[in-house]
PDB file of N, CA and C in Angstrom:
ATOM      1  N   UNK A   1      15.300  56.051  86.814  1.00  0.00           N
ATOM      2  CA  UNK A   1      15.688  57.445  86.951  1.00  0.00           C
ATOM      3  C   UNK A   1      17.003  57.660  86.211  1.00  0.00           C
ATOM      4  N   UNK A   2      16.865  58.721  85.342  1.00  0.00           N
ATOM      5  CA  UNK A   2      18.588  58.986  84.688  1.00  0.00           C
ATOM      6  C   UNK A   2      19.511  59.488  85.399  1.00  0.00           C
ATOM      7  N   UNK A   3      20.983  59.279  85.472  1.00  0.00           N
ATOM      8  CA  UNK A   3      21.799  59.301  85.748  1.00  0.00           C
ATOM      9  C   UNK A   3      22.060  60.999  85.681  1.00  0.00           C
ATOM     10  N   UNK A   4      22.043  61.974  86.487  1.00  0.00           N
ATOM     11  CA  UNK A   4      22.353  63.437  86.080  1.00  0.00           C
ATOM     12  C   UNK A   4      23.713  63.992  86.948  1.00  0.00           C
ATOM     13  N   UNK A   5      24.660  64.746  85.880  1.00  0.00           N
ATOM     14  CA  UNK A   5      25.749  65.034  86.035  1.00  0.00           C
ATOM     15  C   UNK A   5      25.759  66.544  87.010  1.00  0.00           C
ATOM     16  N   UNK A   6      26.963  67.072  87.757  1.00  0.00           N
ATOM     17  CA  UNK A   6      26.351  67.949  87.690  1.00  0.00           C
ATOM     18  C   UNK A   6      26.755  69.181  87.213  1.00  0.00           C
ATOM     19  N   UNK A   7      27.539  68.924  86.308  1.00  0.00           N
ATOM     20  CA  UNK A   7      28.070  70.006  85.740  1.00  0.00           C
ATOM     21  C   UNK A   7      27.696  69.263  84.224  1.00  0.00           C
ATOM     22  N   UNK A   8      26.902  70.668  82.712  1.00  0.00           N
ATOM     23  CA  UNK A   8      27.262  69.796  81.544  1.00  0.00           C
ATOM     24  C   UNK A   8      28.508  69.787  81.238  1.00  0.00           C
ATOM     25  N   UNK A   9      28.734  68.556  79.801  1.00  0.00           N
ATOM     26  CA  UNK A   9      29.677  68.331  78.819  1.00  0.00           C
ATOM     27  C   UNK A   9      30.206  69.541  77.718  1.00  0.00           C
ATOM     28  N   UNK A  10      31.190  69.925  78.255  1.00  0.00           N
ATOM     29  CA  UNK A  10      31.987  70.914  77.099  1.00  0.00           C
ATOM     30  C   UNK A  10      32.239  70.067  76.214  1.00  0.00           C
ATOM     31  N   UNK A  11      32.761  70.916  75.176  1.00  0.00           N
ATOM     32  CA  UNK A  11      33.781  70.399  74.025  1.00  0.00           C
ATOM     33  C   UNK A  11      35.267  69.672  74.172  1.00  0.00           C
ATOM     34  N   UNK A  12      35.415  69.947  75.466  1.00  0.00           N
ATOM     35  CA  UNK A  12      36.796  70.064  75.980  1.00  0.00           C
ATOM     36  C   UNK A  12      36.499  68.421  76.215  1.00  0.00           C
ATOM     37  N   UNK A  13      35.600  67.766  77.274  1.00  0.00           N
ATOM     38  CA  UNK A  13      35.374  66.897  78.153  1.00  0.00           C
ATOM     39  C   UNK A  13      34.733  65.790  76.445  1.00  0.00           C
ATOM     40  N   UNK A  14      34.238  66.378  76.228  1.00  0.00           N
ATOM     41  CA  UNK A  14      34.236  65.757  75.025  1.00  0.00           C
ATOM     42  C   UNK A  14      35.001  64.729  74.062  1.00  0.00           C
ATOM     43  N   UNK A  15      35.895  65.804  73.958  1.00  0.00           N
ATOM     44  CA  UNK A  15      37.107  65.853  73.332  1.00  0.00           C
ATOM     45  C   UNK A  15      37.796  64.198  73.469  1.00  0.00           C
ATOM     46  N   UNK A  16      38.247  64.951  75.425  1.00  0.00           N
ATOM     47  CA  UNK A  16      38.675  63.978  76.121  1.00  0.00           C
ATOM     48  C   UNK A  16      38.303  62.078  76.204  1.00  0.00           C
ATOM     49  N   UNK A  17      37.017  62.425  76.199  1.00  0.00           N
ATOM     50  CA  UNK A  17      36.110  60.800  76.245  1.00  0.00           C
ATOM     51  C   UNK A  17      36.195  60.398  75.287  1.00  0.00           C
ATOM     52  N   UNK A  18      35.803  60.824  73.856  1.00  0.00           N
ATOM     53  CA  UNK A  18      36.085  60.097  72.667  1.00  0.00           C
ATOM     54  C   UNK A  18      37.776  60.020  72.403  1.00  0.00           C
ATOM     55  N   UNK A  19      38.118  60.920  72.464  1.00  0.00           N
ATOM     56  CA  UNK A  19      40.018  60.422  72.511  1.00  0.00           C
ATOM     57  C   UNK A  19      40.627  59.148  73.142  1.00  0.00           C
ATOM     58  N   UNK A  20      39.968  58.760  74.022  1.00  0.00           N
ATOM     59  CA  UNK A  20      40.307  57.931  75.355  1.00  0.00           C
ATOM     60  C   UNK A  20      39.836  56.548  74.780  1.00  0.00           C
ATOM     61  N   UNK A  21      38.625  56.754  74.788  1.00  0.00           N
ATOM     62  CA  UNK A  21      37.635  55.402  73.796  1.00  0.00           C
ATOM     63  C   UNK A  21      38.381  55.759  72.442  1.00  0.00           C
ATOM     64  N   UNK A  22      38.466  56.110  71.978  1.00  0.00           N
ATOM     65  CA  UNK A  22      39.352  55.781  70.260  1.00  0.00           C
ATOM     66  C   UNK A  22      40.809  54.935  70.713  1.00  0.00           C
ATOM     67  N   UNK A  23      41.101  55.351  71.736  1.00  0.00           N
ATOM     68  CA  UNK A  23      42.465  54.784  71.734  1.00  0.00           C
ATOM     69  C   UNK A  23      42.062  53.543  73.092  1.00  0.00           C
ATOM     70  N   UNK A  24      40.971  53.149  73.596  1.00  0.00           N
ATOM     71  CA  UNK A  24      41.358  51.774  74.301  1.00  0.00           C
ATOM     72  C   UNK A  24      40.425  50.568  73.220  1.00  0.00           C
ATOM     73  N   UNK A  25      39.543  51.068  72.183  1.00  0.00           N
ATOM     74  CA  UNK A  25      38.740  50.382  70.991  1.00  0.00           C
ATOM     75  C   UNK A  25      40.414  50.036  70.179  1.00  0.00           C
ATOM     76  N   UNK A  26      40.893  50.987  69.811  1.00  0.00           N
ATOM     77  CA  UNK A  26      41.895  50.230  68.973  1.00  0.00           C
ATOM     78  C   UNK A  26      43.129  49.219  69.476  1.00  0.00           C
ATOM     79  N   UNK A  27      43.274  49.764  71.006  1.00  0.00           N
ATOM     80  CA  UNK A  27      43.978  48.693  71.548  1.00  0.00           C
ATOM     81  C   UNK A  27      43.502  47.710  71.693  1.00  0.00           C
ATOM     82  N   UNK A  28      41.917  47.384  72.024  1.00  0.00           N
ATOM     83  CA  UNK A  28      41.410  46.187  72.059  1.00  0.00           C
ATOM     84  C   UNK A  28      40.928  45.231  70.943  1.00  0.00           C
ATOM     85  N   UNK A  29      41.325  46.047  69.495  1.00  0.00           N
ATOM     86  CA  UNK A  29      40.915  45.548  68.314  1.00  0.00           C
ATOM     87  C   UNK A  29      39.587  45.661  68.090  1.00  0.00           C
ATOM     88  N   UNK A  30      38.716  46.631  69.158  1.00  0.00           N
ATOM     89  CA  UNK A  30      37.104  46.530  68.619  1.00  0.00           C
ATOM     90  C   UNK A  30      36.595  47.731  68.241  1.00  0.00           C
ATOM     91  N   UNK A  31      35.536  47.318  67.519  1.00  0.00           N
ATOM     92  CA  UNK A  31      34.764  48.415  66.886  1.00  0.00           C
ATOM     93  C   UNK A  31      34.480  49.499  67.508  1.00  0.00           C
ATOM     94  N   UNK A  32      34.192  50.889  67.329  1.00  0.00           N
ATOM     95  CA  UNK A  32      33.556  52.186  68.471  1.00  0.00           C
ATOM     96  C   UNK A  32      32.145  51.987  68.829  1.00  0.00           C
ATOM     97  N   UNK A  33      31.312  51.013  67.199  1.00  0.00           N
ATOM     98  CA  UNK A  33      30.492  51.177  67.363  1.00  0.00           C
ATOM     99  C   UNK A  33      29.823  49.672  67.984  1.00  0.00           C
ATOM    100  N   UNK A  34      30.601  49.185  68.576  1.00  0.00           N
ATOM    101  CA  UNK A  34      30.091  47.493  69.271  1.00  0.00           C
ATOM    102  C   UNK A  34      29.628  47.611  70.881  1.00  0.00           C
ATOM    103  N   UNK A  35      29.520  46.257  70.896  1.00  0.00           N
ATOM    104  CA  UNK A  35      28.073  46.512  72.412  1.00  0.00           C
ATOM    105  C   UNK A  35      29.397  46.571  73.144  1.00  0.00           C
ATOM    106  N   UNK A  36      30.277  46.267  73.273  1.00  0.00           N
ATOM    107  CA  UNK A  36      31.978  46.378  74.298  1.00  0.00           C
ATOM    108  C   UNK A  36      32.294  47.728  74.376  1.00  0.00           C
ATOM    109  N   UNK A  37      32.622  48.577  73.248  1.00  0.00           N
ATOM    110  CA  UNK A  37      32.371  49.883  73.391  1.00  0.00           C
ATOM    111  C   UNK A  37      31.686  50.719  74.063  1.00  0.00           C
ATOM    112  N   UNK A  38      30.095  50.850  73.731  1.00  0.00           N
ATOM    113  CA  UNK A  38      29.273  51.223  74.280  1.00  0.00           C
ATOM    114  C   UNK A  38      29.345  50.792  75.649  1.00  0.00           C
ATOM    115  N   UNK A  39      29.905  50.115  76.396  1.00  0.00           N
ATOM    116  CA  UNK A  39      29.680  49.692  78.043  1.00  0.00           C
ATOM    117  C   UNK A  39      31.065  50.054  78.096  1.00  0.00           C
ATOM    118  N   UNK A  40      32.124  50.401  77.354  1.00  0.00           N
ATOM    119  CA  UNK A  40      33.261  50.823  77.948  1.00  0.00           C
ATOM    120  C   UNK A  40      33.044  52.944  78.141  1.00  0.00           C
ATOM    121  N   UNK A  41      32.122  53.073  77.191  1.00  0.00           N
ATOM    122  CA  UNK A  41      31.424  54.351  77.050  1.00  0.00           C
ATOM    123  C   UNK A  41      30.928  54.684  78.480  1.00  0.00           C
ATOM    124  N   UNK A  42      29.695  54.328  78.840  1.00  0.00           N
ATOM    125  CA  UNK A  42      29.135  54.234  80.179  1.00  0.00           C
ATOM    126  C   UNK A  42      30.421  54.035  81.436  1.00  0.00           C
ATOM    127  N   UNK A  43      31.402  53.032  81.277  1.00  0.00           N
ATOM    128  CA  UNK A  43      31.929  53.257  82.127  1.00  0.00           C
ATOM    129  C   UNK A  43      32.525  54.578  82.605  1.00  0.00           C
ATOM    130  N   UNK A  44      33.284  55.115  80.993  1.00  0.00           N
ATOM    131  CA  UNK A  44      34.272  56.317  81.184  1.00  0.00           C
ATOM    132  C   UNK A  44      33.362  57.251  81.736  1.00  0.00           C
ATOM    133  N   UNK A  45      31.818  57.724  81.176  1.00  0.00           N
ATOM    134  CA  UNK A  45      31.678  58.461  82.195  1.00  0.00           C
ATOM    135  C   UNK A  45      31.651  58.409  83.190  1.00  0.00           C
ATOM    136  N   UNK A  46      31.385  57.667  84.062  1.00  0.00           N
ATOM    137  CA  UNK A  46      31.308  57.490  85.375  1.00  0.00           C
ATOM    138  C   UNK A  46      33.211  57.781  85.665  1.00  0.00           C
ATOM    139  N   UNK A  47      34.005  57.150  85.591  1.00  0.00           N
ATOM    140  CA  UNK A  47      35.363  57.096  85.884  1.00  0.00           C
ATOM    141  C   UNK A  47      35.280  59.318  85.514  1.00  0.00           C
ATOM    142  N   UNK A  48      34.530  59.463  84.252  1.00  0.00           N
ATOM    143  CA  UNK A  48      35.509  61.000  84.298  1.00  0.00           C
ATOM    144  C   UNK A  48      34.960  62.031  85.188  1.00  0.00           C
ATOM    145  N   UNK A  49      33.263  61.487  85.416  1.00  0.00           N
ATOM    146  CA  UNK A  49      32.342  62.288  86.259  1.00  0.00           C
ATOM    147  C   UNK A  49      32.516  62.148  88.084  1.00  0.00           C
ATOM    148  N   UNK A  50      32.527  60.642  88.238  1.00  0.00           N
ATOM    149  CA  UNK A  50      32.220  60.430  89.487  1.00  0.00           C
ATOM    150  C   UNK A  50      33.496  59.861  90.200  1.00  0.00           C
ATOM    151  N   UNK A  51      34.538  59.347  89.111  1.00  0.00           N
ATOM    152  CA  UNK A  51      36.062  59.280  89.876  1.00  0.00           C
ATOM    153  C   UNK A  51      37.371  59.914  89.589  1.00  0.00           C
ATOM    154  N   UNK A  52      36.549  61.176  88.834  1.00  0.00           N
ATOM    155  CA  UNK A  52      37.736  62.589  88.663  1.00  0.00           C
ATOM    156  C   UNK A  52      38.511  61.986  87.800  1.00  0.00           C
ATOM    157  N   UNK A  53      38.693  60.884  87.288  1.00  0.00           N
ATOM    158  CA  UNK A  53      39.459  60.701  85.507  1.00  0.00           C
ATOM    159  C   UNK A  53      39.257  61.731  84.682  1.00  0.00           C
ATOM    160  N   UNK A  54      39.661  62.511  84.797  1.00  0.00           N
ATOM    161  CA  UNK A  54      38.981  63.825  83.669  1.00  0.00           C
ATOM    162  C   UNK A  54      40.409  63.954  83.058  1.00  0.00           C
ATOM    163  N   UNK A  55      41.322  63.315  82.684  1.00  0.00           N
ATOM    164  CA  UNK A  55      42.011  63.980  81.643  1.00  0.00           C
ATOM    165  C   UNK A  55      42.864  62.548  80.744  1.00  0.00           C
ATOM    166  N   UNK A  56      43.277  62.658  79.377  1.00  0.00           N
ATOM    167  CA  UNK A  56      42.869  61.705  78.694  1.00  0.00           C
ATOM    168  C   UNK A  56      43.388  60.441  79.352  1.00  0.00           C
ATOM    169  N   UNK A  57      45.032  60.981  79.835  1.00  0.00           N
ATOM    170  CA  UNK A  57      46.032  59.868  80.274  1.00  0.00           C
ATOM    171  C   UNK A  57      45.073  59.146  81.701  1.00  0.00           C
ATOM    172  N   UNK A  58      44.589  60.118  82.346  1.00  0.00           N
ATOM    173  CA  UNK A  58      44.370  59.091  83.543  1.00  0.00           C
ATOM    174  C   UNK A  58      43.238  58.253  83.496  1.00  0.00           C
ATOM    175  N   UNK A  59      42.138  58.596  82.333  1.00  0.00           N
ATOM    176  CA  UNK A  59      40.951  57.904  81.897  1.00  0.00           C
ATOM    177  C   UNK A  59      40.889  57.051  81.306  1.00  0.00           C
ATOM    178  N   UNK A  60      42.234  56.756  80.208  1.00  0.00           N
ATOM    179  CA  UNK A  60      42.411  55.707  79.590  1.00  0.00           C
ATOM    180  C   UNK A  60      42.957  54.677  80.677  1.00  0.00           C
ATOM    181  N   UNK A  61      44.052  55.159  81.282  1.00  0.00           N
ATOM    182  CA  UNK A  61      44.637  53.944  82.335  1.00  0.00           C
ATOM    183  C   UNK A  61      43.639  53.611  83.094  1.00  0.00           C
ATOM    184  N   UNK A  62      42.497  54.290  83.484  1.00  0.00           N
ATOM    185  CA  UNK A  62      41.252  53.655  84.491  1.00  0.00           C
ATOM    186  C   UNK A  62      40.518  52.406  83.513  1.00  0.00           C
ATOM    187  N   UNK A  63      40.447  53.156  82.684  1.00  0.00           N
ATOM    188  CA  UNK A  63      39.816  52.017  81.020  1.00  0.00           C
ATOM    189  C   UNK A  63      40.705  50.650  81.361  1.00  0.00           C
ATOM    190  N   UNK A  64      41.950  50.963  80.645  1.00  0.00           N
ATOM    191  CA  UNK A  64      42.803  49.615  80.869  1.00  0.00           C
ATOM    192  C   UNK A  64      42.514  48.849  81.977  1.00  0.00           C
ATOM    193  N   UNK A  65      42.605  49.603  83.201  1.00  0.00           N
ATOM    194  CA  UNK A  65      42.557  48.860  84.380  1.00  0.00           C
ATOM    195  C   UNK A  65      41.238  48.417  85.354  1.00  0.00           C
ATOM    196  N   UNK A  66      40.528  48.294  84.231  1.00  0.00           N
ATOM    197  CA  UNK A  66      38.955  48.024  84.233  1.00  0.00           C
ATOM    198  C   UNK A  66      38.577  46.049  83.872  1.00  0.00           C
ATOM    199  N   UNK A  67      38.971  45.840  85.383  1.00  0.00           N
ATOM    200  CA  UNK A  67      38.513  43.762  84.831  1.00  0.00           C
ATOM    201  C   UNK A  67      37.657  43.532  84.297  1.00  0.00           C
ATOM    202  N   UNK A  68      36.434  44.776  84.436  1.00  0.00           N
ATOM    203  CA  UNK A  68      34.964  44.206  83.823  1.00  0.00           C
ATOM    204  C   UNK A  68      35.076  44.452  82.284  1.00  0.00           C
ATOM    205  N   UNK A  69      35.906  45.028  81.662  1.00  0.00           N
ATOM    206  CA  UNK A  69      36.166  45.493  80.514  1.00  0.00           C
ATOM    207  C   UNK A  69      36.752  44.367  79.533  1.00  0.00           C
TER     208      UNK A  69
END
């Protein structure tokens, strides 16, 4: 079953997630487009949807402070 949000993705929220992932990919030295990425991807939504990280600063520090990451 897919995962459904319940509000959609603006431009805004958008914005936000790729900003966040551009800047914890380059801190980590990896690609946007690598399998580490992509599961750091999946995480952020969840952190911006389901644990109110919704804005860049507090989504990235959830990123950072992610052991599975």
């Amino acid at each position: 079953m897919p995962l459904l949000y319940s509000a959609p993705f603006t431009s805004e929220d958008l914005d936000i997630l790729r900003s966040a992932l551009d800047a914890w990919c380059a801190e980590k030295q990896i690609d946007i487009r690598s399998v580490e990425a992509q599961f750091a991807t999946s995480t952020a939504l969840d952190l911006f949807y389901q644990s109110g990280h919704n804005d860049h600063d507090k989504l990235l520090s959830a990123l950072r402070g992610r052991k599975s990451l």
